[in-house]
Protein backbone atom coordinates (compact mmCIF):
# COMPACT_ATOMS: atom_id res chain seq x y z
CA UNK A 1 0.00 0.00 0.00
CA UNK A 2 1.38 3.55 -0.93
CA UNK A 3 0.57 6.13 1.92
CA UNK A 4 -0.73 8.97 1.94
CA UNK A 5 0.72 12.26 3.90
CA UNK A 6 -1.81 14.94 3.58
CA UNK A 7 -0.01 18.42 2.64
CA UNK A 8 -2.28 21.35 5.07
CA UNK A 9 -0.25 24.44 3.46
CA UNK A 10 -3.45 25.29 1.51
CA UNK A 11 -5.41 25.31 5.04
CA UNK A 12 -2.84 27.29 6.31
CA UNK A 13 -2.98 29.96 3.59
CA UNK A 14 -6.71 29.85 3.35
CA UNK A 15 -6.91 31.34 7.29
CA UNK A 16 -3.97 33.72 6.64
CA UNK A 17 -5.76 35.08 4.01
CA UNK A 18 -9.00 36.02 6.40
CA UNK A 19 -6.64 36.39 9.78
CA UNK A 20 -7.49 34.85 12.81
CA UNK A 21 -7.48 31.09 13.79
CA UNK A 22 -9.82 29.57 11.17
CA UNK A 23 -10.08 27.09 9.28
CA UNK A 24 -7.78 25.60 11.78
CA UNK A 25 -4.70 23.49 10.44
CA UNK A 26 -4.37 21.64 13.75
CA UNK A 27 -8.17 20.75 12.84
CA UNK A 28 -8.01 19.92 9.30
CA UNK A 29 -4.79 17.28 9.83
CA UNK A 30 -6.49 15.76 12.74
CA UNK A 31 -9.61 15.27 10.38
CA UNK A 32 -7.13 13.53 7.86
CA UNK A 33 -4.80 11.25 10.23
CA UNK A 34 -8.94 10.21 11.43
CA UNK A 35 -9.99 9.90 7.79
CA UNK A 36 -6.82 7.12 7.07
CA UNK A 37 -3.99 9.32 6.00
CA UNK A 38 -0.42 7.97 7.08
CA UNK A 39 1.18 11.12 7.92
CA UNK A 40 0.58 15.55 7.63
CA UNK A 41 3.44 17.12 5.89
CA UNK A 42 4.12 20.86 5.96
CA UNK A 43 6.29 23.14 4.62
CA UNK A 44 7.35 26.58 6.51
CA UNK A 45 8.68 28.95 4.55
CA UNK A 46 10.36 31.59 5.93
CA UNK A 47 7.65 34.49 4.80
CA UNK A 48 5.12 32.43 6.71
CA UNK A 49 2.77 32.91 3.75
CA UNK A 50 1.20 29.27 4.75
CA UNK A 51 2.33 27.40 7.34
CA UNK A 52 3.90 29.20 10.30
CA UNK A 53 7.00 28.37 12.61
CA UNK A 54 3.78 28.10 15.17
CA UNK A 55 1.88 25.74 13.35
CA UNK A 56 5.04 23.56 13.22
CA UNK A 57 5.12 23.32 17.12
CA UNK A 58 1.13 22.99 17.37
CA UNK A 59 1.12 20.12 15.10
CA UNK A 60 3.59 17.99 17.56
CA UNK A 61 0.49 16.67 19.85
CA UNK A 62 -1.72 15.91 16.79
CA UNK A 63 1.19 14.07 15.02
CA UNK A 64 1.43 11.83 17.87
CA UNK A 65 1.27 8.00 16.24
CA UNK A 66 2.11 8.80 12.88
CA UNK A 67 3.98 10.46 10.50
CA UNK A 68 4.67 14.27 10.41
CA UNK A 69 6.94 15.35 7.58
CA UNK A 70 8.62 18.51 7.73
CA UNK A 71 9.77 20.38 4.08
CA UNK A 72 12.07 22.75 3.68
CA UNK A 73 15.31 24.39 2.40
CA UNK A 74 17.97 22.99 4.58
CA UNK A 75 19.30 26.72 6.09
CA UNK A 76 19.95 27.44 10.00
CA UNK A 77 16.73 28.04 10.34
CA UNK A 78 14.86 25.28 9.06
CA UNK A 79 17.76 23.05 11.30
CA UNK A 80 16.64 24.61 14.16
CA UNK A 81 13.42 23.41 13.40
CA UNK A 82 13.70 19.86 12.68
CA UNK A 83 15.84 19.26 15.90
CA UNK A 84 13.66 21.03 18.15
CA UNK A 85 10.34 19.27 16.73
CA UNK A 86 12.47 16.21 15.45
CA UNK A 87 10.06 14.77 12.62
CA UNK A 88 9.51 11.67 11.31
CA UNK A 89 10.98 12.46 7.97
CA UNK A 90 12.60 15.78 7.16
CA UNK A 91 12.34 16.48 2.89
CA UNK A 92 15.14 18.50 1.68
CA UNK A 93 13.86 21.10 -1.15
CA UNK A 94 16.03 23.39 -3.08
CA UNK A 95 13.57 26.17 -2.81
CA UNK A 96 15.00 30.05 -2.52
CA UNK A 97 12.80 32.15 -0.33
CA UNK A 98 11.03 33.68 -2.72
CA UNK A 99 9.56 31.15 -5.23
CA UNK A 100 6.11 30.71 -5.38
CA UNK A 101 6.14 26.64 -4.99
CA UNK A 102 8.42 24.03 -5.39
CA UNK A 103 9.99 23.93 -9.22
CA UNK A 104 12.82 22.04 -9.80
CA UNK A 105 14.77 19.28 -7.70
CA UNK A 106 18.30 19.05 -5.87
CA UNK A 107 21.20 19.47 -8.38
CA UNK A 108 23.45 17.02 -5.87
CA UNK A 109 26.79 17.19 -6.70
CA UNK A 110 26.75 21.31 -6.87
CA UNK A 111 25.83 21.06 -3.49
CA UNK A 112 26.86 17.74 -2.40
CA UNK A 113 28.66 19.48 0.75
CA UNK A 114 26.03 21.42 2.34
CA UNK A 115 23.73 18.29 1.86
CA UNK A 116 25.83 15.94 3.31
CA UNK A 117 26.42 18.07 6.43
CA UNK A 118 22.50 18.81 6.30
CA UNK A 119 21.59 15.32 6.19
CA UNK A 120 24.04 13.87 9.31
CA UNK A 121 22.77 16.37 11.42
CA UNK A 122 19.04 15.83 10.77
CA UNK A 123 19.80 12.06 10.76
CA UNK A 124 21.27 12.61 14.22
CA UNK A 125 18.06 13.61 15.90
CA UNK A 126 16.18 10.64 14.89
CA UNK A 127 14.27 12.32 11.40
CA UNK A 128 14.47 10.56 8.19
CA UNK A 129 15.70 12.69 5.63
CA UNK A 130 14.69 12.61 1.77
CA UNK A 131 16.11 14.45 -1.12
CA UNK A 132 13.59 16.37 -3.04
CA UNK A 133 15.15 15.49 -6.80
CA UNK A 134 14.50 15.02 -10.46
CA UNK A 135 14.70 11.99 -12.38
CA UNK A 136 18.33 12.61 -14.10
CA UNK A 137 20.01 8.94 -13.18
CA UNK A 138 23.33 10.73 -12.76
CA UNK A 139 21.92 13.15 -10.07
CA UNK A 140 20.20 10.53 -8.58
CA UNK A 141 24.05 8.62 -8.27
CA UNK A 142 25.49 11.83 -6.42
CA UNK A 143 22.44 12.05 -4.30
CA UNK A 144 23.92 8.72 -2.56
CA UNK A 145 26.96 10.51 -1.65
CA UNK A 146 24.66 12.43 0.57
CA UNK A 147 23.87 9.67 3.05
CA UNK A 148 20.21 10.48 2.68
CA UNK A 149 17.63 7.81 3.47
CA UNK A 150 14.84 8.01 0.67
CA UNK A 151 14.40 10.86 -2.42
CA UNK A 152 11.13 12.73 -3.18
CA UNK A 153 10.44 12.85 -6.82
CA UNK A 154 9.85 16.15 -8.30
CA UNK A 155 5.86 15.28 -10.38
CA UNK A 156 5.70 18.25 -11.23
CA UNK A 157 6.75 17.50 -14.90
CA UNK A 158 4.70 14.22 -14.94
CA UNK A 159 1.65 15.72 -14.42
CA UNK A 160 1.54 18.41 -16.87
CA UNK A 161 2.41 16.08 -19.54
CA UNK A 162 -0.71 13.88 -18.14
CA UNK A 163 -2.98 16.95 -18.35
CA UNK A 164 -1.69 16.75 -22.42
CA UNK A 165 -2.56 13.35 -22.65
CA UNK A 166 0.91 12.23 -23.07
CA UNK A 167 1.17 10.67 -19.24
CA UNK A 168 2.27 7.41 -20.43
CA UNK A 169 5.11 9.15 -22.20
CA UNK A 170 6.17 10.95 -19.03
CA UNK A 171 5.98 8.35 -16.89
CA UNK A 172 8.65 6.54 -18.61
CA UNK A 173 11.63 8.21 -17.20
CA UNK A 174 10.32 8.54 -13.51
CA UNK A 175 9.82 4.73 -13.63
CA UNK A 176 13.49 4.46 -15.01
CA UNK A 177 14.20 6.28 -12.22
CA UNK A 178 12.48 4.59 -9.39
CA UNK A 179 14.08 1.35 -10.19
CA UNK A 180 17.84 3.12 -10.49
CA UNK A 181 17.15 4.86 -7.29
CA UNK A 182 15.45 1.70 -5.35
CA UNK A 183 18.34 -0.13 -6.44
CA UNK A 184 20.74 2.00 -4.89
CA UNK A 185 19.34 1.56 -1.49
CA UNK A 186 16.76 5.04 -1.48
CA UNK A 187 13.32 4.20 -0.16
CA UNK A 188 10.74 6.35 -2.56
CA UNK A 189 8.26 9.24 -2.14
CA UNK A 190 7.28 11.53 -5.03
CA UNK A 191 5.03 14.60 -4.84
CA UNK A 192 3.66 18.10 -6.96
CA UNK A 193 0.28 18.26 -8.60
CA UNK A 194 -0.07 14.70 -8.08
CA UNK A 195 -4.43 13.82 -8.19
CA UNK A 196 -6.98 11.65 -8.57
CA UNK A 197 -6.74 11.40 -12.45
CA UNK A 198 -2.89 10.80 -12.92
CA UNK A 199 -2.91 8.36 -9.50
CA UNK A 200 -3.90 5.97 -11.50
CA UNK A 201 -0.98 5.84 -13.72
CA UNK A 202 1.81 7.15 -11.35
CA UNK A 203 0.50 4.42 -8.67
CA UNK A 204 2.24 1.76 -10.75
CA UNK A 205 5.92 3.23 -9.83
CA UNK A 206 8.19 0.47 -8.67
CA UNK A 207 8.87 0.64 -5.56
CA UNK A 208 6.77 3.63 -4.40
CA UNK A 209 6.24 3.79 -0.68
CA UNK A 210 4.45 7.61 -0.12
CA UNK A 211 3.31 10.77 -1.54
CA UNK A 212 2.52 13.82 -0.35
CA UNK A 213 -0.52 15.37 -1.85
CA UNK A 214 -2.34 18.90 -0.77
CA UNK A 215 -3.27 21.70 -3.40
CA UNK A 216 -5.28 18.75 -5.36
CA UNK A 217 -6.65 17.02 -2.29
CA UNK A 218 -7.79 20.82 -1.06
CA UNK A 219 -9.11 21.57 -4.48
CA UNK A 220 -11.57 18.40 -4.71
CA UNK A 221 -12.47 19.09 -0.68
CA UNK A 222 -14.01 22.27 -1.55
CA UNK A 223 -16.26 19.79 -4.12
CA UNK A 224 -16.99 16.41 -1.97
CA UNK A 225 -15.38 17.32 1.76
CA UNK A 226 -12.61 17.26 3.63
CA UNK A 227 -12.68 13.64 4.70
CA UNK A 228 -14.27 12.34 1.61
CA UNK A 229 -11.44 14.11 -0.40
CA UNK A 230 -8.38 12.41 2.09
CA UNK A 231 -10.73 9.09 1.25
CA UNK A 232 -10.69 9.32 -2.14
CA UNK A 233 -7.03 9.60 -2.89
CA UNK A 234 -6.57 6.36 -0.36
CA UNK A 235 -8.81 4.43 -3.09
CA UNK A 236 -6.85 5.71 -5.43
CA UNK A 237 -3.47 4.59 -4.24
CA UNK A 238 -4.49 1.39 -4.05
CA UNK A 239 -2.45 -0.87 -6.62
């Protein structure tokens, strides 16, 4: 079974948008973990334009019993983070501060370094740590060097070419990739305008173990529900 960690940015920036304390993100992932999903990722940027440092800390007692997945760009700040809240997983992404969403994936060996010394020390606390990356084979090789437990899989690519009927084209090199990256040891996730329509191609990666799914999932909530929505995409990652 591939599992499901519900993405609440889009909760987040829905209340920010009003003020005040609703909808409430603590609310909405508690609704999801009760609904079936396997973990609540987030991603706190440092503009706080979603997900706040406070939201981080509030989400600790809802987490409690399974997984809580932590995104970001691996600066001082995001560190201090992951040690003080010490996630299950911590996903690496090469985002600057001011870009819109995440675009493009880790370019390892420019920064094999910094990763490497990011990774240890997350690794140290107890978190998990996945590299948020492309499918290039060769950048998937230097991502190794890194030490890093599992890579994220940039869909971002996959499902535009979906949307132009050509999914079945695209999904050729991320499957390439799944099997050159499961083979050298990286458990799997993938993630980015993943939904219920290109699921059921992108299910069949080898080797997939999670995704992390939100601006879809939010989009058909506003249609069926909250909890029907988290339901749905269950169903749908079933091989």
């Amino acid at each position: 079974m591939i599992q499901l960690s519900v993405n609440v940015n889009k909760i987040a920036t829905l209340r920010n948008a009003r003020g005040g304390l609703e909808p409430s993100v603590r609310d909405f992932a508690q609704k999801a973990i009760d609904a079936g999903a396997y973990g609540i990722t987030v991603h706190p940027r440092p503009d706080e334009r979603h997900i706040t440092t406070q939201d981080v800390y509030d989400l600790v007692e809802v987490v409690q019993g399974v997984e809580y997945n932590l995104e970001g760009y691996p600066d001082e700040r995001y560190r201090a983070l992951v040690r003080e809240v010490k996630p299950a997983q911590a996903t690496l992404v090469p985002d600057p501060p001011g870009v819109l969403t995440s675009n493009a994936g880790w370019k390892a060996s420019e920064h094999l370094d910094f990763l490497k010394d990011a990774v240890q020390e997350l690794q140290s606390v107890g978190s998990r740590v996945s590299l948020f990356m492309e499918t290039d084979l060769k950048t998937i090789d230097a991502a190794r060097e890194t030490g890093a437990d599992r890579i994220e899989l940039y869909t971002g690519p996959f499902a535009e070419a979906f949307a132009r009927g050509e999914g079945i084209t695209a999904f050729a090199p991320y499957s390439q990739a799944a099997l050159h990256a499961t083979g050298l040891g990286f458990g799997l996730n993938a993630g980015h305008d993943l939904n219920l329509a290109n699921l059921t191609l992108f299910r069949q990666l080898p080797g997939l173990a999670e995704v992390s799914i939100g601006h879809a999932l939010t989009c058909d909530a506003l249609r069926i529900g909250w909890e029907p929505a988290v339901k749905a995409y269950l169903d749908a990652l079933k091989v």
